[in-house]
C-alpha atoms as a PDB file:
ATOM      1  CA  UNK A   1     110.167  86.318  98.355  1.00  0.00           C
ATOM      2  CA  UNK A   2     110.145  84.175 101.248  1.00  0.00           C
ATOM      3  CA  UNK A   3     112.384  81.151 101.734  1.00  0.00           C
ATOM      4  CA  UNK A   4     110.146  80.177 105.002  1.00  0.00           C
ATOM      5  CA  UNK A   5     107.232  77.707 104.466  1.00  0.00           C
ATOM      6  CA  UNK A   6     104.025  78.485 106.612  1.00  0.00           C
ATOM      7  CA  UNK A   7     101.259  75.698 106.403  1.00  0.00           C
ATOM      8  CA  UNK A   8      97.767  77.635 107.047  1.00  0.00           C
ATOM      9  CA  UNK A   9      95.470  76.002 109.864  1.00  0.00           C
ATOM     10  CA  UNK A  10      93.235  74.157 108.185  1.00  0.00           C
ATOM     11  CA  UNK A  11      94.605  74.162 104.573  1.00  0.00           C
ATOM     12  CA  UNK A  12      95.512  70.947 104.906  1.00  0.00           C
ATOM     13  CA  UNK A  13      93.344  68.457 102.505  1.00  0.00           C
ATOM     14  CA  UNK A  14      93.767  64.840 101.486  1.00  0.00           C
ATOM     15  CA  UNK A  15      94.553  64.659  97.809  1.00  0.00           C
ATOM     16  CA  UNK A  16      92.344  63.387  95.349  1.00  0.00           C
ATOM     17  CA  UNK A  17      91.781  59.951  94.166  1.00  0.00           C
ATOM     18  CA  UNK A  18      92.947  60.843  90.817  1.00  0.00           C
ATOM     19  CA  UNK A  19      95.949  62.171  91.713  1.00  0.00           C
ATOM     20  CA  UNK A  20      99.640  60.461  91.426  1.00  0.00           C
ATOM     21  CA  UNK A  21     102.653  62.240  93.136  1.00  0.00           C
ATOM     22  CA  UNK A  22     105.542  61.936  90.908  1.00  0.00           C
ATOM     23  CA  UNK A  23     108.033  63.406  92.583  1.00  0.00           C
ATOM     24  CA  UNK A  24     109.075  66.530  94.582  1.00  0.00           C
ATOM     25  CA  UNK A  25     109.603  70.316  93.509  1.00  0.00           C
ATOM     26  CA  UNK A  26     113.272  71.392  92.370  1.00  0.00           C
ATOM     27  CA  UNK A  27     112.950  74.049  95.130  1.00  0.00           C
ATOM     28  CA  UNK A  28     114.992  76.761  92.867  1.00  0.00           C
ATOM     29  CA  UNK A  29     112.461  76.312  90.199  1.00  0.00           C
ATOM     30  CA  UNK A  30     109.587  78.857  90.044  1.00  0.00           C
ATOM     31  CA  UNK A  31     106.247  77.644  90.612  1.00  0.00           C
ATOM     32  CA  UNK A  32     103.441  79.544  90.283  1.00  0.00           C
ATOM     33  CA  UNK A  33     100.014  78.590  92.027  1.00  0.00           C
ATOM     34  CA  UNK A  34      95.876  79.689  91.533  1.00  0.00           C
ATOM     35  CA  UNK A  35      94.009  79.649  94.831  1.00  0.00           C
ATOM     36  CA  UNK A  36      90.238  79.421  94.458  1.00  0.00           C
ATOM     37  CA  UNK A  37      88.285  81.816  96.733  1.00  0.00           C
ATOM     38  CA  UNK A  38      84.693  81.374  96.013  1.00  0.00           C
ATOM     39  CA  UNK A  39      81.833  82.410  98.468  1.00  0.00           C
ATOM     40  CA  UNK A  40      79.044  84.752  98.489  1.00  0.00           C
ATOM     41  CA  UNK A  41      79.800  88.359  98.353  1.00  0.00           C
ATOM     42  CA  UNK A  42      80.462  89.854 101.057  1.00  0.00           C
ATOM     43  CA  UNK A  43      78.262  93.149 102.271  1.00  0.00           C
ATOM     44  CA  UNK A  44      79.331  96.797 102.307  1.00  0.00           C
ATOM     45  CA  UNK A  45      79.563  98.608 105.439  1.00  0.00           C
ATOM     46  CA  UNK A  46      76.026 100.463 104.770  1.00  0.00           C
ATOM     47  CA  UNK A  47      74.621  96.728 104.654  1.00  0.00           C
ATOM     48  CA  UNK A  48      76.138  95.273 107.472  1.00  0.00           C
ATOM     49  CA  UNK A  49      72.970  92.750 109.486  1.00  0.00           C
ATOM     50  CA  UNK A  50      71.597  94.197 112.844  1.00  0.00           C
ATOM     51  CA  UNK A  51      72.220  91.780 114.871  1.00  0.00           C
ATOM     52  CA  UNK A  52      75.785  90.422 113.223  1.00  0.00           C
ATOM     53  CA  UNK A  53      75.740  87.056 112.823  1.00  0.00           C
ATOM     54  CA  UNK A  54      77.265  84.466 114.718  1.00  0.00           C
ATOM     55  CA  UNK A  55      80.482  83.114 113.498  1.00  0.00           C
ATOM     56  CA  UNK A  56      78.569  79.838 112.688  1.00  0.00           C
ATOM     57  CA  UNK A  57      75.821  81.981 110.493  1.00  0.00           C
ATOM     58  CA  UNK A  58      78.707  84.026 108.992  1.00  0.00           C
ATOM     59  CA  UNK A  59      80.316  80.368 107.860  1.00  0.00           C
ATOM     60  CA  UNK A  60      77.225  79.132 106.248  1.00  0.00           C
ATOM     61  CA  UNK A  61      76.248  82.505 104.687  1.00  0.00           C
ATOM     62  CA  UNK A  62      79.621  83.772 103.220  1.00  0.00           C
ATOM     63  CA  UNK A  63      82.407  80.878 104.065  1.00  0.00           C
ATOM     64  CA  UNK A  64      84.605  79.196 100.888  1.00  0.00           C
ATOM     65  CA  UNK A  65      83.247  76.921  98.102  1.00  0.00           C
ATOM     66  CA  UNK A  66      84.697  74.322  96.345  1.00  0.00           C
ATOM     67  CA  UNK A  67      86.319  75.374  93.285  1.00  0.00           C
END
């Protein structure tokens, strides 16, 4: 396991209204986390559009949900 942190592009999000931080994370305790990918299916390579889409199209069409 990796000691380094890396912080995605773009993963950053505000937090909730609901939430309250209590304090931080015993960094020698275990913590487990569930990350949410939802999004349409993606197609096989026999299905693939003719043109592609553009990256914008590809966004709309297949890019992530909220959970």
């Amino acid at each position: 396991m990796s000691s380094s942190h890396v912080t995605l592009p773009g993963s950053r999000r505000p937090a909730k209204g609901d939430v309250k931080r209590v304090r931080d994370v015993d960094p020698h305790v275990h913590v487990e986390v569930t990350v949410c990918l939802n999004g349409s299916p993606l197609p096989d390579a026999d299905h693939l559009p003719d043109p592609p889409h553009s990256q914008q199209a590809f966004e709309a069409k297949y890019g992530r949900r909220s959970c």
